[in-house]
Structures are given as C-alpha cells and as structure tokens.
Protein backbone atom coordinates (compact mmCIF):
# COMPACT_ATOMS: atom_id res chain seq x y z
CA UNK A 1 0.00 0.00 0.00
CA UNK A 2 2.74 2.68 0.79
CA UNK A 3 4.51 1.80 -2.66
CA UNK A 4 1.41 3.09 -4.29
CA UNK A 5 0.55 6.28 -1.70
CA UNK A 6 3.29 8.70 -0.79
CA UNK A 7 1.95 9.67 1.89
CA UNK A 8 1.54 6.39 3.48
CA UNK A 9 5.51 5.82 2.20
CA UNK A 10 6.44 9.21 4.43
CA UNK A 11 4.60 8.13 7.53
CA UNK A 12 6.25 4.20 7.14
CA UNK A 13 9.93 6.71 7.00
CA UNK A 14 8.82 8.74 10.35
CA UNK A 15 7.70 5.73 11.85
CA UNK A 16 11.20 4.44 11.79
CA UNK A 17 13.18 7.57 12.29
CA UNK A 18 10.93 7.54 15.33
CA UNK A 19 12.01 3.99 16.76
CA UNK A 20 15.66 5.33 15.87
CA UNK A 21 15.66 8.34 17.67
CA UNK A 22 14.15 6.39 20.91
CA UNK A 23 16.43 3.43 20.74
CA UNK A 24 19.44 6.48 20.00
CA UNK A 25 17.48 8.36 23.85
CA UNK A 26 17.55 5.21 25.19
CA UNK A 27 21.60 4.72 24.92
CA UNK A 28 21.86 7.86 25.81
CA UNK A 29 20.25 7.63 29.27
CA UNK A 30 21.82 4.51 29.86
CA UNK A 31 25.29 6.31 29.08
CA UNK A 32 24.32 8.90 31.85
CA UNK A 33 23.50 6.10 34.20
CA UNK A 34 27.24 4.79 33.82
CA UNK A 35 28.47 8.37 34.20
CA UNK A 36 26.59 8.72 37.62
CA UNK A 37 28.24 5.36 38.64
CA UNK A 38 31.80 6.25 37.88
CA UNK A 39 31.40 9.72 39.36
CA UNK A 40 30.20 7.95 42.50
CA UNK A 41 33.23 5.70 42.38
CA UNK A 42 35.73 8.67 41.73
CA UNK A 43 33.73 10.63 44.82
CA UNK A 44 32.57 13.49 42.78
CA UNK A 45 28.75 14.23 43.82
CA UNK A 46 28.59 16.93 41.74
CA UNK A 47 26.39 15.70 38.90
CA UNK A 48 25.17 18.73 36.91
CA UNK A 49 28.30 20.35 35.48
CA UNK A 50 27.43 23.74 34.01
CA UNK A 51 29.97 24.05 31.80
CA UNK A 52 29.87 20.55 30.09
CA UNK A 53 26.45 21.27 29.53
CA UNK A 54 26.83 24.55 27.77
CA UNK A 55 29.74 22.84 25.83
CA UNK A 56 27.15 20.00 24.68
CA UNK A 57 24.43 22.83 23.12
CA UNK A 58 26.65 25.07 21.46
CA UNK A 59 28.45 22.09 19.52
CA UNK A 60 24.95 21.14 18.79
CA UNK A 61 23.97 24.45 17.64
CA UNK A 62 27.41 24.45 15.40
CA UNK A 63 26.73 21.17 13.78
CA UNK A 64 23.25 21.53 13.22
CA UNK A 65 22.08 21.89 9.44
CA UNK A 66 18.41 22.33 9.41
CA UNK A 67 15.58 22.79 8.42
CA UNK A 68 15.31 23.23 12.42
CA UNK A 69 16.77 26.06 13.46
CA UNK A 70 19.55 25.93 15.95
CA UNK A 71 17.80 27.60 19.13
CA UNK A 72 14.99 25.26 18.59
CA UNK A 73 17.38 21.94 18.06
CA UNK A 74 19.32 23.16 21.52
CA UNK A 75 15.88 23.23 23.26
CA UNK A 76 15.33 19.76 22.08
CA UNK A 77 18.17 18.53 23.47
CA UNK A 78 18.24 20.47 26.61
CA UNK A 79 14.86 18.64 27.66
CA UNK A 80 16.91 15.37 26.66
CA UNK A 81 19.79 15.97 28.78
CA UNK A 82 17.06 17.10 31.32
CA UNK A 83 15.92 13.98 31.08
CA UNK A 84 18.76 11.74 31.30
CA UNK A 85 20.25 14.02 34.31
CA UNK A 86 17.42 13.23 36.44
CA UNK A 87 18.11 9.61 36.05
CA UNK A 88 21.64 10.13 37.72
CA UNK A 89 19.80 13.13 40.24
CA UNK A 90 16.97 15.16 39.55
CA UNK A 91 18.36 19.13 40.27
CA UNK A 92 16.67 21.01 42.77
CA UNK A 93 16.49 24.66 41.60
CA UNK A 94 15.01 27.55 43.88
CA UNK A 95 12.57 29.84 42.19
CA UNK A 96 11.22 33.39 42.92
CA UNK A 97 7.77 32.27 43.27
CA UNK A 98 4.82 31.55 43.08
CA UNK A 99 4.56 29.39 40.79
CA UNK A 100 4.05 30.83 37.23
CA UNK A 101 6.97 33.79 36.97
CA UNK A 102 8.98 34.33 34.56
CA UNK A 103 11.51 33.68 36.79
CA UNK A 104 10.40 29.81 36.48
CA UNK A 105 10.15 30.04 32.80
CA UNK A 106 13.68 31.26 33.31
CA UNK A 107 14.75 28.08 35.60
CA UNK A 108 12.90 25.30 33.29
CA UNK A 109 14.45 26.95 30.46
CA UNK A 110 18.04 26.30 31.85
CA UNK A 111 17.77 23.47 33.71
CA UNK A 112 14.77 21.21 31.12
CA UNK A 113 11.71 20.17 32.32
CA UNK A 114 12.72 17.69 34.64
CA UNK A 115 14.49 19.95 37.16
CA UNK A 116 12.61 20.21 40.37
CA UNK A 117 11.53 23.96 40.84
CA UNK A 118 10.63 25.51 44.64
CA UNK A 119 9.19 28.16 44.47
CA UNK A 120 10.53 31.03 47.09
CA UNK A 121 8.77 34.57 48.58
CA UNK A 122 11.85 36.52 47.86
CA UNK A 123 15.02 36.74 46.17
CA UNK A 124 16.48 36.41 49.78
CA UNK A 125 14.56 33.26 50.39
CA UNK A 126 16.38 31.74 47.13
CA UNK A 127 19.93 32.73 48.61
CA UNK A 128 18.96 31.16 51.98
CA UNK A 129 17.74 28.06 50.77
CA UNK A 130 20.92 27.75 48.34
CA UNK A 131 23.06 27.89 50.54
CA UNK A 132 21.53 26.17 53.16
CA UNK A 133 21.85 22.99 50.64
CA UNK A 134 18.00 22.64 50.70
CA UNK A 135 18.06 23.31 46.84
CA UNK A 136 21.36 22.26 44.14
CA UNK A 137 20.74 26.22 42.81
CA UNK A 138 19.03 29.29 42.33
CA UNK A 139 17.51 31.76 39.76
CA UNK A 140 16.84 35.13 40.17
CA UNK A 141 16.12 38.09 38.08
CA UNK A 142 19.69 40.74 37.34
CA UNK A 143 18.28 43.14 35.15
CA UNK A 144 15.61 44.21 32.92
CA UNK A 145 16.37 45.14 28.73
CA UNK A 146 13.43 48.40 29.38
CA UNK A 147 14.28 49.27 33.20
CA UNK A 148 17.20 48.17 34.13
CA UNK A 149 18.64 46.39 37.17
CA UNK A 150 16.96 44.35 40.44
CA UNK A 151 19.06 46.09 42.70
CA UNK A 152 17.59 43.26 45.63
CA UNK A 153 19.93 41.20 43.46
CA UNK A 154 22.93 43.24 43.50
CA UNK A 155 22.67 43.63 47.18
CA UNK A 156 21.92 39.76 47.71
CA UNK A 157 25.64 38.91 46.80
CA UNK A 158 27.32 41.90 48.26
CA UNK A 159 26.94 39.28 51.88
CA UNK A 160 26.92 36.17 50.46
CA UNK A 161 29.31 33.29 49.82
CA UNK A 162 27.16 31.80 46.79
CA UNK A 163 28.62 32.01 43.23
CA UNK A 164 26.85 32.82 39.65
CA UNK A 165 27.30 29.50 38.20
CA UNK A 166 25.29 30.42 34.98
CA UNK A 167 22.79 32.70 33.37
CA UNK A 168 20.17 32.44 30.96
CA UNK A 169 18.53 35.34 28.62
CA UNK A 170 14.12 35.29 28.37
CA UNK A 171 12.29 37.04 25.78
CA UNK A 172 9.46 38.50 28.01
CA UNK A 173 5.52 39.00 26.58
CA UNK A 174 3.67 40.30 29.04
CA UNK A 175 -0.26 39.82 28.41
CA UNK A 176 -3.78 41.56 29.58
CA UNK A 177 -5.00 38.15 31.43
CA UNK A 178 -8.61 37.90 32.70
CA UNK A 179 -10.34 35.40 34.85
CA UNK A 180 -13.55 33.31 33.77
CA UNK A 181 -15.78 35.61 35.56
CA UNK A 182 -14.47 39.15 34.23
CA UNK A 183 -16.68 41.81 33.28
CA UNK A 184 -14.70 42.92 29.66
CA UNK A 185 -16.43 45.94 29.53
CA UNK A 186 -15.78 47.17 33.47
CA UNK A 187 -11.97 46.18 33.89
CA UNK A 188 -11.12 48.98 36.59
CA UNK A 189 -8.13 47.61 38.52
CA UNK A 190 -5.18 45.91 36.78
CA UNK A 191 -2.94 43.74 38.92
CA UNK A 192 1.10 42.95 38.02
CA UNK A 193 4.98 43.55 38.90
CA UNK A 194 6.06 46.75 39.08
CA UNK A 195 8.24 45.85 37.10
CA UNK A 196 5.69 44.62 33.97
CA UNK A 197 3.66 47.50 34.69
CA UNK A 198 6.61 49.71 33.89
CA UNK A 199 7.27 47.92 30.71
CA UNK A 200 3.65 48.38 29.35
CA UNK A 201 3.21 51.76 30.75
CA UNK A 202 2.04 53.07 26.83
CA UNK A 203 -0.25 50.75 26.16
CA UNK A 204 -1.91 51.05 29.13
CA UNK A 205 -1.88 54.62 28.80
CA UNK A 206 -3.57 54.39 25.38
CA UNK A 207 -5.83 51.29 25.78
CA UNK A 208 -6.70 51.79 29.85
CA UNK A 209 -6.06 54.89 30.55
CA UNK A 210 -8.33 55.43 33.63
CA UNK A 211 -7.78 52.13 34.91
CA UNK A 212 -5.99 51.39 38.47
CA UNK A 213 -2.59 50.15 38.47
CA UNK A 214 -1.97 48.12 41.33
CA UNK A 215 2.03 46.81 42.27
CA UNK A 216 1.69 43.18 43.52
CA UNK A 217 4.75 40.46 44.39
CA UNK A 218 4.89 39.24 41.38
CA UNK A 219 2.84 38.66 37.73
CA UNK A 220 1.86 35.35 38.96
CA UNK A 221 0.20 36.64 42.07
CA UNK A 222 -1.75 38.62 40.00
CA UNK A 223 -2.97 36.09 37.77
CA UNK A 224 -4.51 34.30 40.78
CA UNK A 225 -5.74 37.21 42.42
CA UNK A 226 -7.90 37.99 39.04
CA UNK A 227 -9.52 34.24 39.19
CA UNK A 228 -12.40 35.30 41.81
CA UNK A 229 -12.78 39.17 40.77
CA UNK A 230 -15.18 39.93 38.03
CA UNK A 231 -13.39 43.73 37.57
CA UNK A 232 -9.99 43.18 37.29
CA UNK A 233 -7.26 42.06 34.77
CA UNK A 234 -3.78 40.97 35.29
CA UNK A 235 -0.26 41.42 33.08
CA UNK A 236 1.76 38.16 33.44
CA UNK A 237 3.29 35.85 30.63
CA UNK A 238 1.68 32.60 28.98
CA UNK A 239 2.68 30.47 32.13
CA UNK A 240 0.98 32.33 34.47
CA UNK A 241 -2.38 32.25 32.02
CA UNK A 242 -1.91 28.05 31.27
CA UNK A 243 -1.22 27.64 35.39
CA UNK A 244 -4.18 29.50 36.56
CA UNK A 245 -6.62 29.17 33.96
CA UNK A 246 -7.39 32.72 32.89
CA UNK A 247 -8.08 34.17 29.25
CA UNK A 248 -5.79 35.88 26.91
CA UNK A 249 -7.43 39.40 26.20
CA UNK A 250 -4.66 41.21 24.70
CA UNK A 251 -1.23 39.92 23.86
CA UNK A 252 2.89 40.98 23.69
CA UNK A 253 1.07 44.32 25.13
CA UNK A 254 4.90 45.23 26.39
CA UNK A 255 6.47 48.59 24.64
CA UNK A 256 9.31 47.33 23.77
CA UNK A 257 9.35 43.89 21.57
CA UNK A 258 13.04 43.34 22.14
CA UNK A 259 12.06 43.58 25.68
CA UNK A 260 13.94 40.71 27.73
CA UNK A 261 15.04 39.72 31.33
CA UNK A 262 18.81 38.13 32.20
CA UNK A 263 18.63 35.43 34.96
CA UNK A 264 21.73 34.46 37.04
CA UNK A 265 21.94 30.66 38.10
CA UNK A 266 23.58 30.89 41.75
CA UNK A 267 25.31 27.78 43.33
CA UNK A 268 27.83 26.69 46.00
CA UNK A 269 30.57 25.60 43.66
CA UNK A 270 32.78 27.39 41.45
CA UNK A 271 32.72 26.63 37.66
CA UNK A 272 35.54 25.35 35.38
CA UNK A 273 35.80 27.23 32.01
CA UNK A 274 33.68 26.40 29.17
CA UNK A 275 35.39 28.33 26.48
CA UNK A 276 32.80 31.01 26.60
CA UNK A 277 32.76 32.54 29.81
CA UNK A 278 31.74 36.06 32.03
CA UNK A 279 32.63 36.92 34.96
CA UNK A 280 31.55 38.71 37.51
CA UNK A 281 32.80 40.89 40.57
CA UNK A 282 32.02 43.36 43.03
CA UNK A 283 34.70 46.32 43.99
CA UNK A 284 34.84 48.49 46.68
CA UNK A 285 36.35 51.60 46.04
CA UNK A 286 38.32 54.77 48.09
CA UNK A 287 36.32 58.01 47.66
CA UNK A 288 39.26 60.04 45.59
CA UNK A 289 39.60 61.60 42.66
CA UNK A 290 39.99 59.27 39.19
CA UNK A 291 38.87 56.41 41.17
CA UNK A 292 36.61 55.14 38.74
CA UNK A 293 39.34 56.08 36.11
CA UNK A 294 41.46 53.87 37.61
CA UNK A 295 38.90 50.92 38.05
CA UNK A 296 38.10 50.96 34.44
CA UNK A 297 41.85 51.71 33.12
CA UNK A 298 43.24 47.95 33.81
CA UNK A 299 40.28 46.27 31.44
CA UNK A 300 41.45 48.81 28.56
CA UNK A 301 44.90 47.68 28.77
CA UNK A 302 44.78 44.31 28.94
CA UNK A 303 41.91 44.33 26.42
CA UNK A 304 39.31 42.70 28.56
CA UNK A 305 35.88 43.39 27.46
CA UNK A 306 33.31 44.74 29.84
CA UNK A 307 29.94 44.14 29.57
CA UNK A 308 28.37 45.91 32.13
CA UNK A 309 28.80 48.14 34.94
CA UNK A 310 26.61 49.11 37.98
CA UNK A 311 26.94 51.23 41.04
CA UNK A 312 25.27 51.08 44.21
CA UNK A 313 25.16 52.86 47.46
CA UNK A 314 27.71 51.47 50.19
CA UNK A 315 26.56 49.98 52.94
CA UNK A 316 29.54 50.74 55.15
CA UNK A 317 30.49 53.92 54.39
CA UNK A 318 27.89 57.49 53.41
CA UNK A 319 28.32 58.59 50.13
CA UNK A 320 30.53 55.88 49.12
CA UNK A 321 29.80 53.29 45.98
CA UNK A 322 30.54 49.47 45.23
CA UNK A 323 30.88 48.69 41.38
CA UNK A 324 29.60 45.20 39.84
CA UNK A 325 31.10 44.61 36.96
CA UNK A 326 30.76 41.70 34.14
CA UNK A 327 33.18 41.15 31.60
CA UNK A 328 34.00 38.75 29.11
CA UNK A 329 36.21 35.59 30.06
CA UNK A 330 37.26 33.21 33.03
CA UNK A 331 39.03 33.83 35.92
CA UNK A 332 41.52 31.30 35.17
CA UNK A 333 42.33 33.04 31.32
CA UNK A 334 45.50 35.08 31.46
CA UNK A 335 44.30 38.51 30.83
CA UNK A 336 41.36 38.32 33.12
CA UNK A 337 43.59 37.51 36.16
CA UNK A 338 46.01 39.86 35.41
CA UNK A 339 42.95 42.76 35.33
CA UNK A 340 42.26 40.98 38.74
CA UNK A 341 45.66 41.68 40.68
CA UNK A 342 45.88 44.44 39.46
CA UNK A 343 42.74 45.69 40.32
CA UNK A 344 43.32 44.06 44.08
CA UNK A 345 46.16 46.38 44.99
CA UNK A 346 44.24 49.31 43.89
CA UNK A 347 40.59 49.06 45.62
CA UNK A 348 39.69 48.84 48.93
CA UNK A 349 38.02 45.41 48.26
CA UNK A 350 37.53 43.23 45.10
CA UNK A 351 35.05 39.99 45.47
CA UNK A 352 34.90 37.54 42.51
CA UNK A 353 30.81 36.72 41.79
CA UNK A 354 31.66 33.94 39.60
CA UNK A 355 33.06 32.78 36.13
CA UNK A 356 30.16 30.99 34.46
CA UNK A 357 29.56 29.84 30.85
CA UNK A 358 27.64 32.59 28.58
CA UNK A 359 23.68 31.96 27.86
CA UNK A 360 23.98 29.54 25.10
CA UNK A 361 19.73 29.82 24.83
C-alpha cells in the first residue's frame, strides 16, 4: 500500500526515524546512568556540570544543518539531557515564586523540564535556601532590557558566599490576562509587577487609561488574584495564564518587543571554564579623585571586554559606591587575572561573583 501512496511511504519513514531516535534516547540515558556510577566511584557528587552542559548545546547548535533552526534543536536537546540528568539526580532549583513567573520560565528553560523547581517569597529566600543545601541552585532576576537592574539582586551577593554558576537570557511577553468571571467591559483595577507594569506603561496609557494600576509580588500573584474578581485584569506571561486558567485578552502588550530579562543561576561551587565565559565581581572603592578612572583603566589595557557596569550605594560607608562589573572571560584566562591583581592592589576590596559559561539559549 505505501509503494502506491506517498503519503503512506512518508509516515512508514517517520515511523522508523521515530524507533531510531528512541532506541538512539535510550543509549543515551543509559550512558548517563554509567556516568553517575563512575562519578560515584571517583567521589565526585557533583552531577550537573554547568559548563559541560553549555559545551554540549553550542556544539549542537554548530553542527546543526536544518531545516530546524539551531535555538529550537538546543531546546530539544536540553529537555533530553534534562531527562537523562534526572536519572543520575533530579536538580533542585530555587525559584522566585509563586509558581508561574517568569523567573520559572527562566529556571525550566536552563535546567529542562525535569528539574525540580521551589518556588521562594523573595530573592532572599532563594539565597537562603541555596546555601543552606535545601536546593542544588538558584535563579533570580539581574536586570531588565526596558528598566534596568533588580538592585535586591545586586545587594543579595554583596553578603553572600554563593557564586553565579550560569545565566540564561528570556524574551518577556507580558499579556492583559482575565479570569472566567471578568466583566470585559468594566476592567477597573489591573494587577502585576512593578516591574511589567513599567514595561507596558504606553499601552496602558492608550488602551486603559483610567484604569488602576496596582504593584503586587509578582505577575503570577496577579494572575490568581484575578480568578475570583469579576473587575480586574492581570499582566503576566503565557505560564501564568496556562497555570491559573485565565483568558488571553490582549497579547505581547509590552512597549518594547526586544524587551527581555537576564537570569543568574547561583550555586555553591565554582565553575571550570567552558570556552565562553563572564565573569563577575564586586569592587569596593576609596572616595578620591579618578577612582573610577582607575577601576576601568586595567580592562582597557589588557583588552578585557566589559559588559556591564553598575553602582550602588555602600553599605559601610555614606556617600561611598561598590561597582559590579561583568566582563568577558574566566578567571583562570591570562588577561582576566592579570585585570584581577591588578585591580586588588588598587581598591579597597575586590570579590569575585563567579566565572560561568555565557547563555547559550
């Protein structure tokens, strides 16, 4: 029959790739179940490995020649090595909660579908429980593409022994949600971040104008609190509208389309290079003249790119600022630990964040 029909012929040809590609999973997991074991034997309990991983997606990505494009082949796999990770141990990765954030999308996105996500209260709450051990790692929200840094953030590692063991980039929609029993004509109170209603600050000016804006904990608390409220409407992302069952009124209502969010993956350990690093540090500087000149003067010389520089208030000292800086590279690359002595017999203190591999999605 499939001689005659093409169609049937294509389906027989699927059919098979099919039984291929789960035999080819199949090895695969079983090759990850080996790997735990000799890991075990050699006493090394750390099972994900950050930089192997990001290794594994961008040769992916490199050797991939269609039709799929390469972001959506690397997402493939990354649920596959997901998958086969959980058979060695399933990673536990605190969340700024509730349930439904971007800041979840932002975890699952990293870490596949079969990490284990907690959700926490507070950015605090993640550092706590990371470095209590209660959770393998964190994610929390750096900065925003429209407005900018979460300073909570910053000001989380200024005290803390954890290191950024990754990061991970999310395209952020923000949609007008409403819940089953919502009046569409009498929407008078809209619920979301401050954050997301700062990002679609015109189009609420133009489309609900004389509406209330109301600040809540986060996008997904706003999606449930619109569930039982027949006036109100909520801004949060598709997650938030799948997880609490609420209707998509108006979509990718945010100003900006390029508008996107930078994660940072915190963890106890320290991360070996992957050939595509940033790094991260916080400095402490005297209050004198050229200071900042001469923070900035060592990363021009020794040609050290920096990516991005923020100041914030000292907590020791009035008037006073401590600088976080990312740049391109690993702490153990030549240049980039040259930049670093130097830079530690100049300041009045110099922490190293982390050296983690660059978002490969």
């Amino acid at each position: 029959m499939s001689d005659s029909n093409p169609l049937l012929a294509l389906r027989d040809q699927i059919d098979a790739l099919d039984l291929q590609i789960m035999q080819a999973i199949s090895d695969r997991a079983r090759c990850a179940k080996q790997v735990a074991e000799v890991k075990k034997q050699q006493g090394d309990s750390a099972y994900y490995k950050p930089e192997r991983e990001a290794q594994v997606l961008r040769q992916i990505m490199e050797q991939n020649n269609g039709p799929l494009d390469n972001e959506e082949m690397a997402r493939l796999f990354r649920q596959i090595m997901s998958a086969c990770l959980a058979l060695e141990q399933p990673v536990k990765v605190a969340f700024l909660g509730p349930e439904g954030t971007f800041t979840q999308e932002a975890a699952l996105k990293h870490f596949g579908d079969s990490a284990i996500s907690v959700p926490m209260a507070a950015i605090d709450e993640v550092f706590r429980d990371v470095l209590a051990g209660s959770c393998h790692y964190g994610v929390v929200p750096v900065e925003n593409s429209t407005e900018g840094v979460i300073s909570h953030t910053l000001d989380s590692f200024i005290d803390s022994s954890l290191k950024i063991c990754g990061e991970v980039e999310l395209r952020i929609h923000q949609n007008l949600l409403i819940g089953p029993n919502t009046n569409k004509d009498n929407i008078t109170r809209v619920y979301s971040h401050a954050q997301s209603l700062a990002q679609c600050r015109q189009w609420l000016n133009s489309h609900l104008p004389n509406v209330e804006r109301v600040a809540v904990s986060s996008n997904a608390e706003a999606a449930k609190r619109v569930q039982g409220e027949w006036n109100s409407a909520a801004i949060a992302g598709d997650m938030s509208c799948q997880l609490y069952g609420l209707e998509k009124l108006n979509d990718k209502i945010e100003d900006n389309p390029d508008n996107s969010t930078r994660f940072l993956i915190i963890g106890r350990e320290e991360v070996p290079p992957s050939g595509d690093d940033r790094t991260s540090i916080v400095v402490s500087v005297q209050n004198k003249t050229g200071a900042l000149h001469d923070l900035l003067e060592p990363f021009r010389r020794k040609n050290v790119d920096m990516t991005r520089l923020e100041s914030r208030p000292s907590r020791s000292s009035k008037w006073s600022y401590v600088f976080f800086i990312d740049f391109a590279g690993h702490i153990n690359d030549a240049p980039v630990a040259a930049v670093l002595e130097e830079l530690s017999s100049g300041v009045a203190d110099l922490k190293v964040l982390g050296s983690y591999p660059r978002a490969v999605l």
